[in-house]
N, C-alpha and C. Protein backbone atom coordinates (compact mmCIF):
# COMPACT_ATOMS: atom_id res chain seq x y z
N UNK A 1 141.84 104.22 128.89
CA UNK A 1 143.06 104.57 129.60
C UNK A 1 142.69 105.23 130.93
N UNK A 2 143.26 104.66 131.78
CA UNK A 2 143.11 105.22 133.24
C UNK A 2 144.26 106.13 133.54
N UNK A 3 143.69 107.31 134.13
CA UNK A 3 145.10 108.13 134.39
C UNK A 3 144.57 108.43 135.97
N UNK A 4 145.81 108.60 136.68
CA UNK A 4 145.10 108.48 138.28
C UNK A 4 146.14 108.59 139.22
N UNK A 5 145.91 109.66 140.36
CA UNK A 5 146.82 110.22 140.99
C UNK A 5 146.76 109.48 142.69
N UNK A 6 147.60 108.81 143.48
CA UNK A 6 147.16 108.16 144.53
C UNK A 6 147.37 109.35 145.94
N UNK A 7 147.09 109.63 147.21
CA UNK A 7 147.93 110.03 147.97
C UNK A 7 147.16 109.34 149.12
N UNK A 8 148.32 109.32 150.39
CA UNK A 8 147.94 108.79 151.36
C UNK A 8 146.94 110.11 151.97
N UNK A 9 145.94 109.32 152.66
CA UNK A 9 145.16 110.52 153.30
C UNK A 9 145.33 111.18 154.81
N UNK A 10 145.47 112.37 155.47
CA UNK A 10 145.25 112.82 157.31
C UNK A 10 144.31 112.89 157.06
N UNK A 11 144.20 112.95 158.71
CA UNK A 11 142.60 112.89 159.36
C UNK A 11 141.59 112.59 158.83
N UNK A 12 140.19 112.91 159.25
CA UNK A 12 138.94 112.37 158.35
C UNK A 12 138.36 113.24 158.09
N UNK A 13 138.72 115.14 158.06
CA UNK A 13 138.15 115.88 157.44
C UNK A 13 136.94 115.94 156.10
N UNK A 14 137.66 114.71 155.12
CA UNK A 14 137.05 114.26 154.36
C UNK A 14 135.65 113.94 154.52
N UNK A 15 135.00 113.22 155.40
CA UNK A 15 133.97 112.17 155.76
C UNK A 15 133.06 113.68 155.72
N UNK A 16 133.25 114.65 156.21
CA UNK A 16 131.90 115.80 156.37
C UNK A 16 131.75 116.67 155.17
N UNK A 17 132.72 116.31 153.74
CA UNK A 17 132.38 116.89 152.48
C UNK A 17 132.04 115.61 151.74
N UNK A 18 131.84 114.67 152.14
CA UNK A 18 131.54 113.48 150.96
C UNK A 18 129.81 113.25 150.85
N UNK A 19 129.88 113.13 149.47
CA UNK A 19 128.06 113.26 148.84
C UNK A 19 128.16 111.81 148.56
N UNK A 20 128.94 110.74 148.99
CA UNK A 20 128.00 109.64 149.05
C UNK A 20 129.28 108.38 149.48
N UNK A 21 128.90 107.16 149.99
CA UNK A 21 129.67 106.46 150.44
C UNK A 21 129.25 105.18 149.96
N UNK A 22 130.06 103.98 149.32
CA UNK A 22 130.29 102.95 149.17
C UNK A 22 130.46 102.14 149.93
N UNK A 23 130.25 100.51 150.44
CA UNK A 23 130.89 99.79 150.88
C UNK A 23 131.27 98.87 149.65
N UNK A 24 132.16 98.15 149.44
CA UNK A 24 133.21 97.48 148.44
C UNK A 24 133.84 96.36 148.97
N UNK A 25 133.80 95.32 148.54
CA UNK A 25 133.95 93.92 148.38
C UNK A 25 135.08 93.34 147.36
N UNK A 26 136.26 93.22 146.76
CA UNK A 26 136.94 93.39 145.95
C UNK A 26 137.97 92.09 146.12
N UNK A 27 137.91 91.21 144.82
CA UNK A 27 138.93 89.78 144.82
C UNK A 27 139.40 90.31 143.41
N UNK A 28 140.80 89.23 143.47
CA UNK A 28 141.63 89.61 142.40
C UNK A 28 141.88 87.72 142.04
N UNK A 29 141.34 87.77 140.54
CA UNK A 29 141.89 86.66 140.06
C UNK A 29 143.08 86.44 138.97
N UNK A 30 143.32 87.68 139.15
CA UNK A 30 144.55 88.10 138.69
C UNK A 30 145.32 89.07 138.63
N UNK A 31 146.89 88.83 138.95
CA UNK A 31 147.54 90.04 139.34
C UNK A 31 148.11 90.59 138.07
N UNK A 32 148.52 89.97 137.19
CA UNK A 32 149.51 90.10 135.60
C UNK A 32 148.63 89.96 135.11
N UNK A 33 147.99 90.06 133.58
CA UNK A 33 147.25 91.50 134.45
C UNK A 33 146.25 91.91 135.36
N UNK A 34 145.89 92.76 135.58
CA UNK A 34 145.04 92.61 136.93
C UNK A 34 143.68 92.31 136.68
N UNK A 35 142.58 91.20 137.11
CA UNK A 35 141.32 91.23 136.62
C UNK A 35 141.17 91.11 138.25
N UNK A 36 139.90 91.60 137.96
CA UNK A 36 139.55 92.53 139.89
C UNK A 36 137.76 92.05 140.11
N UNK A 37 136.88 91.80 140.51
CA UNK A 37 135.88 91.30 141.17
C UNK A 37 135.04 92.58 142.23
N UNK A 38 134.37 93.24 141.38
CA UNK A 38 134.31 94.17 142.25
C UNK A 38 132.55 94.00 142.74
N UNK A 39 131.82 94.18 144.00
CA UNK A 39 130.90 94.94 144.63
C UNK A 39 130.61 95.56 145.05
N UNK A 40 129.95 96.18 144.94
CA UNK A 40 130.16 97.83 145.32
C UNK A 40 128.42 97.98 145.67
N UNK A 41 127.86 97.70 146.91
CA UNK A 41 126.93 97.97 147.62
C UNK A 41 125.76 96.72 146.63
N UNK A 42 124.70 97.17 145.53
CA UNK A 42 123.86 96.29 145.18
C UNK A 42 124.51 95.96 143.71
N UNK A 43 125.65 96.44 143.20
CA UNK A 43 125.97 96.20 142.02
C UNK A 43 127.37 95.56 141.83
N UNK A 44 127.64 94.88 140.58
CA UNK A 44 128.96 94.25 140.55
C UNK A 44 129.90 94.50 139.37
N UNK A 45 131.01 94.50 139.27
CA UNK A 45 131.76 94.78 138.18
C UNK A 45 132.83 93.70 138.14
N UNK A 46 133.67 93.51 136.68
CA UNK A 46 134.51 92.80 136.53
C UNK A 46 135.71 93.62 135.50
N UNK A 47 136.58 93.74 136.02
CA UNK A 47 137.45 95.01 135.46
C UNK A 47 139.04 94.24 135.29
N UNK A 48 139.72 94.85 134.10
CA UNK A 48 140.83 93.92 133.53
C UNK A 48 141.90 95.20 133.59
N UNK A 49 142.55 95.43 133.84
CA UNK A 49 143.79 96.39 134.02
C UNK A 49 145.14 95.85 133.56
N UNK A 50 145.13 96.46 132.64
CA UNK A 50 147.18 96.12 131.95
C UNK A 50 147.97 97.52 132.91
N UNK A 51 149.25 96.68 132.80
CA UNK A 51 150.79 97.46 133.47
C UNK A 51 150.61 98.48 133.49
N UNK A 52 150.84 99.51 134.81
CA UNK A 52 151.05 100.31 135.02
C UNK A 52 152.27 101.00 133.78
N UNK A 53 152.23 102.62 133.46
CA UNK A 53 153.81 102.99 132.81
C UNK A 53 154.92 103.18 133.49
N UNK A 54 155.83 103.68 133.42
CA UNK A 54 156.73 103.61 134.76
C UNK A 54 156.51 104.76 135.45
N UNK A 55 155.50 105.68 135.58
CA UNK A 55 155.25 105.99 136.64
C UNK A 55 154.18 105.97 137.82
N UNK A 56 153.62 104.90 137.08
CA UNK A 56 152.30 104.70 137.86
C UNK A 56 151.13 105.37 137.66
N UNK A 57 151.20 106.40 136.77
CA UNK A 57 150.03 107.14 136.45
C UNK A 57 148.93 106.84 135.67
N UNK A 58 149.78 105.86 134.65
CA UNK A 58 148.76 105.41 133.73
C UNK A 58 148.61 104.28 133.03
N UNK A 59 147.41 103.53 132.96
CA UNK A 59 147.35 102.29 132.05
C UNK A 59 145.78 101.91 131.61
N UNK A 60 146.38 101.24 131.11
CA UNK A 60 144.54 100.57 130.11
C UNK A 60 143.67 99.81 130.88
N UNK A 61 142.77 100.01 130.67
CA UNK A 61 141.81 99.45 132.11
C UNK A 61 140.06 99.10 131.12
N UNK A 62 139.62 98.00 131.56
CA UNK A 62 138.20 97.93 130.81
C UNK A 62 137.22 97.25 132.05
N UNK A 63 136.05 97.53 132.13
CA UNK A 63 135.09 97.52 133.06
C UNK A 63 134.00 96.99 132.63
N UNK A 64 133.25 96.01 133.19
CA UNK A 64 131.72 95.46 132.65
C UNK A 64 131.28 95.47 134.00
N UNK A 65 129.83 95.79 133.86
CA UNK A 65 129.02 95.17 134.71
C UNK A 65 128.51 94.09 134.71
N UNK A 66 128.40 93.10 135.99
CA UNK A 66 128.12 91.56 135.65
C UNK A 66 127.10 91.59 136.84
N UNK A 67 126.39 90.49 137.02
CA UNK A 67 125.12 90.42 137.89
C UNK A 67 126.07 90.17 139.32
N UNK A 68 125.17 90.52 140.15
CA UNK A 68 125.99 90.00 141.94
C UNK A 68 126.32 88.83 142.03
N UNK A 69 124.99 87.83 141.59
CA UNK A 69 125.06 86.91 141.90
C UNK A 69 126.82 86.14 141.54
N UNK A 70 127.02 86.69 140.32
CA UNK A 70 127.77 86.06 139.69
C UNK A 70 128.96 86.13 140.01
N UNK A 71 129.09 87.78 140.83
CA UNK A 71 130.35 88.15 140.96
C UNK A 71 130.72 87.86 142.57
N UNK A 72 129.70 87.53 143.19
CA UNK A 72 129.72 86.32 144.50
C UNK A 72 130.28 85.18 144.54
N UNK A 73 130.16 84.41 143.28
CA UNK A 73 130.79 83.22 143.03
C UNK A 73 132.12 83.37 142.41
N UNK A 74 132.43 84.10 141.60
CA UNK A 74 133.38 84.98 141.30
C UNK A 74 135.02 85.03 142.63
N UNK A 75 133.63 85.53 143.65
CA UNK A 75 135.00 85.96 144.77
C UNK A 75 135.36 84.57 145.45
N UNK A 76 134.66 84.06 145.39
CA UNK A 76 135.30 82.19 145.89
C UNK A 76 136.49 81.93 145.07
N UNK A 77 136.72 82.36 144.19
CA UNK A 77 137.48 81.63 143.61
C UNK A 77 138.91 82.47 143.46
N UNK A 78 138.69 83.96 144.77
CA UNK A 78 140.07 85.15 144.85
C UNK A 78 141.05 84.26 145.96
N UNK A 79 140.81 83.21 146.53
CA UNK A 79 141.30 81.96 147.67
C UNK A 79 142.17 83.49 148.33
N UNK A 80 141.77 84.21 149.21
CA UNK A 80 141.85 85.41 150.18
C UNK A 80 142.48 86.53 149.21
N UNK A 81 142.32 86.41 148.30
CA UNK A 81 143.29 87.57 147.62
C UNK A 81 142.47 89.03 147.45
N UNK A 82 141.37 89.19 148.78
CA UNK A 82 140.64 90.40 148.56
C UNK A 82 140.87 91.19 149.53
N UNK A 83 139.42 92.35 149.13
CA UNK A 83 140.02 93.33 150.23
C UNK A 83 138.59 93.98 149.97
N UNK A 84 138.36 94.73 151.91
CA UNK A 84 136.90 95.46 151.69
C UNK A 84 137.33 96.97 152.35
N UNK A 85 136.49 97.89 151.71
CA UNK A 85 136.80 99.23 152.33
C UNK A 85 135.27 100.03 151.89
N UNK A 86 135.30 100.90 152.41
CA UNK A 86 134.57 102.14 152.22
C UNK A 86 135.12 103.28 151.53
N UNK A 87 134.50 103.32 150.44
CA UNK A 87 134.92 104.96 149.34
C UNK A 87 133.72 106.07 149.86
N UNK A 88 134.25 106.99 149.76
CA UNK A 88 133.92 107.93 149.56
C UNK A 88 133.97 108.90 148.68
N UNK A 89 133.25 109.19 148.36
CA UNK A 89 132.95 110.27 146.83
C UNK A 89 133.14 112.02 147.39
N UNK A 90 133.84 112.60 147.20
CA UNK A 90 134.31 113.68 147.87
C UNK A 90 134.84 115.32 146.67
N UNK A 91 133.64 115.87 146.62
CA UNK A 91 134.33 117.14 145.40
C UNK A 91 134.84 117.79 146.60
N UNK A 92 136.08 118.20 145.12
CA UNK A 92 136.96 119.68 145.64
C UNK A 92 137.36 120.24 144.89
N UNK A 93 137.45 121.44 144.61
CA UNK A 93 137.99 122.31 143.77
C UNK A 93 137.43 121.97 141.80
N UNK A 94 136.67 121.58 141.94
CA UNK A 94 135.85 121.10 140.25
C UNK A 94 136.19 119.53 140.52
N UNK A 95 136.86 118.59 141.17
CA UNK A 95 137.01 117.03 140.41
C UNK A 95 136.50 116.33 141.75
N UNK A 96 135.97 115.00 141.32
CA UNK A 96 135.54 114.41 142.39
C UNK A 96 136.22 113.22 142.50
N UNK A 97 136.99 113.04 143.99
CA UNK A 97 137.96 112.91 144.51
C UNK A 97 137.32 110.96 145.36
N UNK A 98 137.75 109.71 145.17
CA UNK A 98 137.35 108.96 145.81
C UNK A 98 138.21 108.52 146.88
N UNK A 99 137.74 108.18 147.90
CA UNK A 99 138.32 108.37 149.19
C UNK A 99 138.06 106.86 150.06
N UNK A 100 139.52 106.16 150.14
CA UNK A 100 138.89 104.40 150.64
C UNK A 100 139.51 104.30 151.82
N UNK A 101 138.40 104.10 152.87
CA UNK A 101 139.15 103.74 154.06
C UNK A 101 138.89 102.14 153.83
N UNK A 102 140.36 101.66 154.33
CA UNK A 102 140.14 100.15 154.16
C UNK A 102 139.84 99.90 155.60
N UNK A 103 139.09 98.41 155.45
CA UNK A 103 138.58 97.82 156.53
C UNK A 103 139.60 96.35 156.84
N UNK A 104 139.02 95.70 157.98
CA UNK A 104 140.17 94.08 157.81
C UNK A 104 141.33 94.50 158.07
N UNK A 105 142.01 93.27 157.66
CA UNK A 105 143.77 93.35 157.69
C UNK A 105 144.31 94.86 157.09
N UNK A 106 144.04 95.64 156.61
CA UNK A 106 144.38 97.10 156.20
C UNK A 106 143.41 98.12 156.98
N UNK A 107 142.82 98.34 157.97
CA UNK A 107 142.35 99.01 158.38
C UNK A 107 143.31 99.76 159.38
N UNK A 108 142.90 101.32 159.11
CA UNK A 108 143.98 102.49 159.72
C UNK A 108 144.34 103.16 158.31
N UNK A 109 144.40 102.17 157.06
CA UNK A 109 144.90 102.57 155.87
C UNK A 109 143.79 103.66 154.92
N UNK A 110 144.09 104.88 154.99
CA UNK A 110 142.99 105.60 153.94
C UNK A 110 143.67 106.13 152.87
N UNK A 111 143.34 106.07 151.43
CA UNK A 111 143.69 106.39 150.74
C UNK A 111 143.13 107.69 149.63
N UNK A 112 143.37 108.50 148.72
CA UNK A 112 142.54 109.10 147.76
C UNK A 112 142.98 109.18 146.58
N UNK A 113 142.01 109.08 145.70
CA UNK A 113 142.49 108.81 143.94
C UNK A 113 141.94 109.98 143.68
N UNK A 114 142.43 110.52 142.31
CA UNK A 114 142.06 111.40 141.45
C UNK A 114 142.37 110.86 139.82
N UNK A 115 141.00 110.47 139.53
CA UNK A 115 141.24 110.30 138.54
C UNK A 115 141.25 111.72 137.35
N UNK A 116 142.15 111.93 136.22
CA UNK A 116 142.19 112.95 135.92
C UNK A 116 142.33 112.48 134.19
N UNK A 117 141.75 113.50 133.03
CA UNK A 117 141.37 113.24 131.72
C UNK A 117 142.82 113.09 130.99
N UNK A 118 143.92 113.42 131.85
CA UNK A 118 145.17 114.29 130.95
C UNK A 118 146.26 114.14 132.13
N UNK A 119 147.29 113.19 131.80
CA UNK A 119 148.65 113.17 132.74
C UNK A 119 148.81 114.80 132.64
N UNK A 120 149.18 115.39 132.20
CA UNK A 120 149.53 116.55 132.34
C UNK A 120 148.58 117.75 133.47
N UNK A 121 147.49 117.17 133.69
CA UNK A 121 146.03 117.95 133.95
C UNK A 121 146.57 118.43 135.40
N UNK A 122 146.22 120.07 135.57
CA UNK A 122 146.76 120.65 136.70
C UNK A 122 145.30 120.77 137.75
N UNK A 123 145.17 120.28 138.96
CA UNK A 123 144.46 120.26 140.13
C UNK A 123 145.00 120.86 141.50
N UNK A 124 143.59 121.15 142.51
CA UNK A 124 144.18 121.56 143.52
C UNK A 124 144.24 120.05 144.33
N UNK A 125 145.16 120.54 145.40
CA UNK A 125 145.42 119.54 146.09
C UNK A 125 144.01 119.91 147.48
N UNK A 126 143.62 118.73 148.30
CA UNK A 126 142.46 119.03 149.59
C UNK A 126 143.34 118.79 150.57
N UNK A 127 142.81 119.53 151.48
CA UNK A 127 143.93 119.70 152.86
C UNK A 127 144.61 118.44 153.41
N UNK A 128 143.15 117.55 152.99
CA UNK A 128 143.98 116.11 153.86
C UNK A 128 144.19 115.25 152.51
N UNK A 129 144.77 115.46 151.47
CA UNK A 129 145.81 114.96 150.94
C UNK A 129 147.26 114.98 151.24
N UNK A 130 147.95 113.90 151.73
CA UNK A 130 149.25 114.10 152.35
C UNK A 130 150.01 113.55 151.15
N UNK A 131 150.74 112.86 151.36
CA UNK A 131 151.84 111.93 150.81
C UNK A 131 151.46 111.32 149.62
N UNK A 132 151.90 112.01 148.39
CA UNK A 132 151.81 111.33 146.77
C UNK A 132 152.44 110.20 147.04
N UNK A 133 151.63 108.87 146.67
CA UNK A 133 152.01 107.32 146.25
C UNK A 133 151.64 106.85 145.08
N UNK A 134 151.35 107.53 143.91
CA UNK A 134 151.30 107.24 143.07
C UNK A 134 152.62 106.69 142.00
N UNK A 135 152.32 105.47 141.67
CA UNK A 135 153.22 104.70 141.18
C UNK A 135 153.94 103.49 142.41
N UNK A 136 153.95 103.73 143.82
CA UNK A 136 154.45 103.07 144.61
C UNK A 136 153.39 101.68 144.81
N UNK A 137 153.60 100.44 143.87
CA UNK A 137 153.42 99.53 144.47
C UNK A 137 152.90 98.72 145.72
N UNK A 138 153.33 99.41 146.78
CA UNK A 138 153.12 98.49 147.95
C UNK A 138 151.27 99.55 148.08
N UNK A 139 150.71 100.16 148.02
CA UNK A 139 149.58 100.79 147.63
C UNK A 139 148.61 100.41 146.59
N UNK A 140 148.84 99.85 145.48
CA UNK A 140 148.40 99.24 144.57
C UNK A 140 147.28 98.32 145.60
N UNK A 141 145.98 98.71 144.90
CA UNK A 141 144.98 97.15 145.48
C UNK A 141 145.63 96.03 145.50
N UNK A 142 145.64 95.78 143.64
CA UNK A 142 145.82 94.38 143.52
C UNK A 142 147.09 93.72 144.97
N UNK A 143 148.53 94.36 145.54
CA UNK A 143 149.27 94.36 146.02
C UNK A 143 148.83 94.19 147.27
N UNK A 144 147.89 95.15 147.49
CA UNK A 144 147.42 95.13 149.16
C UNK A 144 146.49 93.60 149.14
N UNK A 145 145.89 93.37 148.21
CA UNK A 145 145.20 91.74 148.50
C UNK A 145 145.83 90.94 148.73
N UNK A 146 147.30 90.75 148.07
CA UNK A 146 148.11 89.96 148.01
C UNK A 146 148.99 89.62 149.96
N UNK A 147 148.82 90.94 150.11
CA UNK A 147 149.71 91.02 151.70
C UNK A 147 148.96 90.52 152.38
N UNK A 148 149.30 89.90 153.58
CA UNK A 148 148.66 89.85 154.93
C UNK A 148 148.36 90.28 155.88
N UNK A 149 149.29 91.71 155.70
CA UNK A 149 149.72 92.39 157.19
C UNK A 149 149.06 94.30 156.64
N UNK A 150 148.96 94.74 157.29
CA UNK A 150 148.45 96.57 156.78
C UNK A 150 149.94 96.85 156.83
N UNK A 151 149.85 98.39 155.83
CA UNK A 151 151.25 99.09 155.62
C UNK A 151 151.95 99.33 156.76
């Protein structure tokens, strides 16, 4: 079970507390439910995500690691339904906070997740956390692959 808090991000304050950065490669061969194509610098994943609940906070999610090669051939077959960005790995206050500036057709767009053990689980918020989008759709990856245009 994935539980996970979205907000839009200000400024890039962020970038001078982050202990490590990603580049990410990401096709969706499916949106219902979501199976996702992920690269993430020398490694690859293949990850299956059921329905959000109705508030967006939480749903079932399963993850494998699969070879590059594979998940290269993999993304041929997302026919544009991807998307590339840079995460950033960012502690604050005890939880570590991932941080995606998208690149491409969504670039300008930064986002930050918190993933957290417990819907209920109380955190601080980081200065440049702005605007809770959690649960809002048009934010959703799978959603943003699907568009053509940035928010």
């Amino acid at each position: 079970m994935e539980i996970e808090h979205k907000y839009l991000v200000v400024g890039e304050s962020f970038r001078a507390q982050a202990t490590k950065v990603y580049h990410i490669e990401q096709g969706y061969l499916s949106t219902r439910p979501t199976v996702r194509v992920r690269i993430r610098d020398d490694e690859a994943f293949l990850t299956i995500k059921g329905a959000s609940d109705s508030s967006g906070l939480m749903r079932d999610e399963w993850e494998y690691e699969i070879p590059v090669a594979e998940a290269r051939e993999l993304m041929k077959l997302c026919s544009g339904r991807t998307l590339v960005k840079d995460r950033y790995l960012v502690p604050y206050a005890g939880h570590t906070w991932e941080v995606d500036v998208f690149l491409g057709r969504h670039e300008g767009l930064t986002l930050a997740e918190l993933e957290v053990e417990r819907a209920d689980e109380t955190y601080e918020l980081p200065p440049w956390a702005g605007l809770e989008v959690t649960g809002d759709r048009r934010y959703y990856n799978a959603t943003m692959a699907l568009s053509q245009s940035n928010l």
